[in-house]
Protein backbone atom coordinates (compact mmCIF):
# COMPACT_ATOMS: atom_id res chain seq x y z
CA UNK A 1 0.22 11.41 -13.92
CA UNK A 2 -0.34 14.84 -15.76
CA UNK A 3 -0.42 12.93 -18.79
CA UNK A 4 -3.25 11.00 -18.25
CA UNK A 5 -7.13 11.93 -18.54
CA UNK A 6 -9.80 12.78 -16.78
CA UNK A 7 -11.85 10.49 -17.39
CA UNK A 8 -14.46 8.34 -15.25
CA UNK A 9 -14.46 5.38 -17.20
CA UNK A 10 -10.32 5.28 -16.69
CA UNK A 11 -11.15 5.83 -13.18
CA UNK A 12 -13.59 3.16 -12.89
CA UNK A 13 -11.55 0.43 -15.02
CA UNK A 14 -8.58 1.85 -12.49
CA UNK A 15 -10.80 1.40 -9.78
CA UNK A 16 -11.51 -2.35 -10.63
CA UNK A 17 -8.11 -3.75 -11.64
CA UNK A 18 -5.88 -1.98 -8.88
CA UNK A 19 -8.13 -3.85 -5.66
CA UNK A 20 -7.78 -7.20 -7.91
CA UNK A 21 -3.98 -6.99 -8.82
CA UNK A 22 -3.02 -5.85 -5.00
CA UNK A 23 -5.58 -9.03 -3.76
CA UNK A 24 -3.58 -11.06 -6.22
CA UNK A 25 -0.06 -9.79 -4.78
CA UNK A 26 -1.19 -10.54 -1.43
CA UNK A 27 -2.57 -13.84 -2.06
CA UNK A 28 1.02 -14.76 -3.93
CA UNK A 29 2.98 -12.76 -1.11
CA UNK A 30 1.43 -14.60 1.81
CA UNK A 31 1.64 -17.63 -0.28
CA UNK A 32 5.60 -17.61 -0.79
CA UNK A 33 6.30 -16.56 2.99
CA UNK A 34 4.31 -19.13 5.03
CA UNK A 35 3.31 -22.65 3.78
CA UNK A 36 0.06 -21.39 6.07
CA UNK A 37 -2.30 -18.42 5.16
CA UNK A 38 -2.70 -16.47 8.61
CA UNK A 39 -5.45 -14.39 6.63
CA UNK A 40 -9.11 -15.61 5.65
CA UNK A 41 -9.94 -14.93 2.22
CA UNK A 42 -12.67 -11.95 3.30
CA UNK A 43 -9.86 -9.74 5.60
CA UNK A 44 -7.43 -10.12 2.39
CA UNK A 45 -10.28 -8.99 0.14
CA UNK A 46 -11.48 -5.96 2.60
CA UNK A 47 -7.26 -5.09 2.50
CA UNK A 48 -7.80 -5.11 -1.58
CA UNK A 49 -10.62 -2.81 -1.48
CA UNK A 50 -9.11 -0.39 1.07
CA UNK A 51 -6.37 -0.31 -0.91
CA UNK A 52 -8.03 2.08 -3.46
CA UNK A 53 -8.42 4.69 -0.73
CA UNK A 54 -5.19 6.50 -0.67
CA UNK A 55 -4.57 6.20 -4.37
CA UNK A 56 -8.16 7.64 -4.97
CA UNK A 57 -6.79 10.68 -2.03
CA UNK A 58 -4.20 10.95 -4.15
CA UNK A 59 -5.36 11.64 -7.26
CA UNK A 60 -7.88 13.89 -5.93
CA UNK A 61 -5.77 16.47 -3.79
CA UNK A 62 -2.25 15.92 -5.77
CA UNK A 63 -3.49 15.56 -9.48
CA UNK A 64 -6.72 17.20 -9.84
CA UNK A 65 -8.43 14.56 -11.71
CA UNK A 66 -11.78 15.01 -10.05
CA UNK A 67 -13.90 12.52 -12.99
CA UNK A 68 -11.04 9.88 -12.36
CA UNK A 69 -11.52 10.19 -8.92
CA UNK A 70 -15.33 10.32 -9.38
CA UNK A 71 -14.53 6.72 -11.03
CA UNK A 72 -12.52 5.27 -9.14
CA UNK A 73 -14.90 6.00 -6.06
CA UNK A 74 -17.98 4.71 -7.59
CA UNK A 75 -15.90 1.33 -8.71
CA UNK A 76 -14.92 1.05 -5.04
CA UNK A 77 -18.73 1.69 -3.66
CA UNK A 78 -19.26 -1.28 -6.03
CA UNK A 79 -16.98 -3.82 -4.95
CA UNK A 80 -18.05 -2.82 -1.69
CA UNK A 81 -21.42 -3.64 -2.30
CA UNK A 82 -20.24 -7.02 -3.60
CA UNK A 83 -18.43 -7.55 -0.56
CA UNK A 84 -21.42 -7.07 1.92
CA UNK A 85 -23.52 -9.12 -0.59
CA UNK A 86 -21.11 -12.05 -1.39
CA UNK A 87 -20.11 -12.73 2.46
CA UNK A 88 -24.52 -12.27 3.11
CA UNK A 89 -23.59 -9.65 5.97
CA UNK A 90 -27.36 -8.18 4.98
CA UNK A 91 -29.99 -9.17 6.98
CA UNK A 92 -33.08 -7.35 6.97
């Protein structure tokens, strides 16, 4: 992990592609272990999200890599935002 940047456009690319690989392994997992999905498709995307949460500790306390944290954070914040506004939990 030394090896790699600090950079906040790593961290937000990093930030993007880790909640939609670990949606997609959940989605396949689930998939191959009951022929019925006990999860709706908005609790398995919330679990992708929070997913970036330790990694993002991680890298923060363990690495130093405050700009790829810094990334990785304002990705999250984003697909957050999507979240709320894709599933119209917003009402003003």
């Amino acid at each position: 992990m030394d090896k790699i940047k600090d950079n906040i456009f790593l961290g937000i690319i990093l930030g993007a592609v880790i909640p939609m690989v670990s949606y997609a392994l959940i989605l396949s997992l689930l998939e191959l272990t009951s022929a019925v999905n006990p999860l709706r498709v908005s609790t398995m995307q919330v679990i992708a999200i929070f997913i970036n949460f330790p990694i993002f500790r991680n890298i923060l306390t363990k690495y130093k890599k405050d700009k790829l944290g810094r990334g990785m954070l304002l990705s999250t914040f984003i697909l957050a935002a999507w979240y709320i506004i894709h599933h119209n939990m917003l009402s003003f």
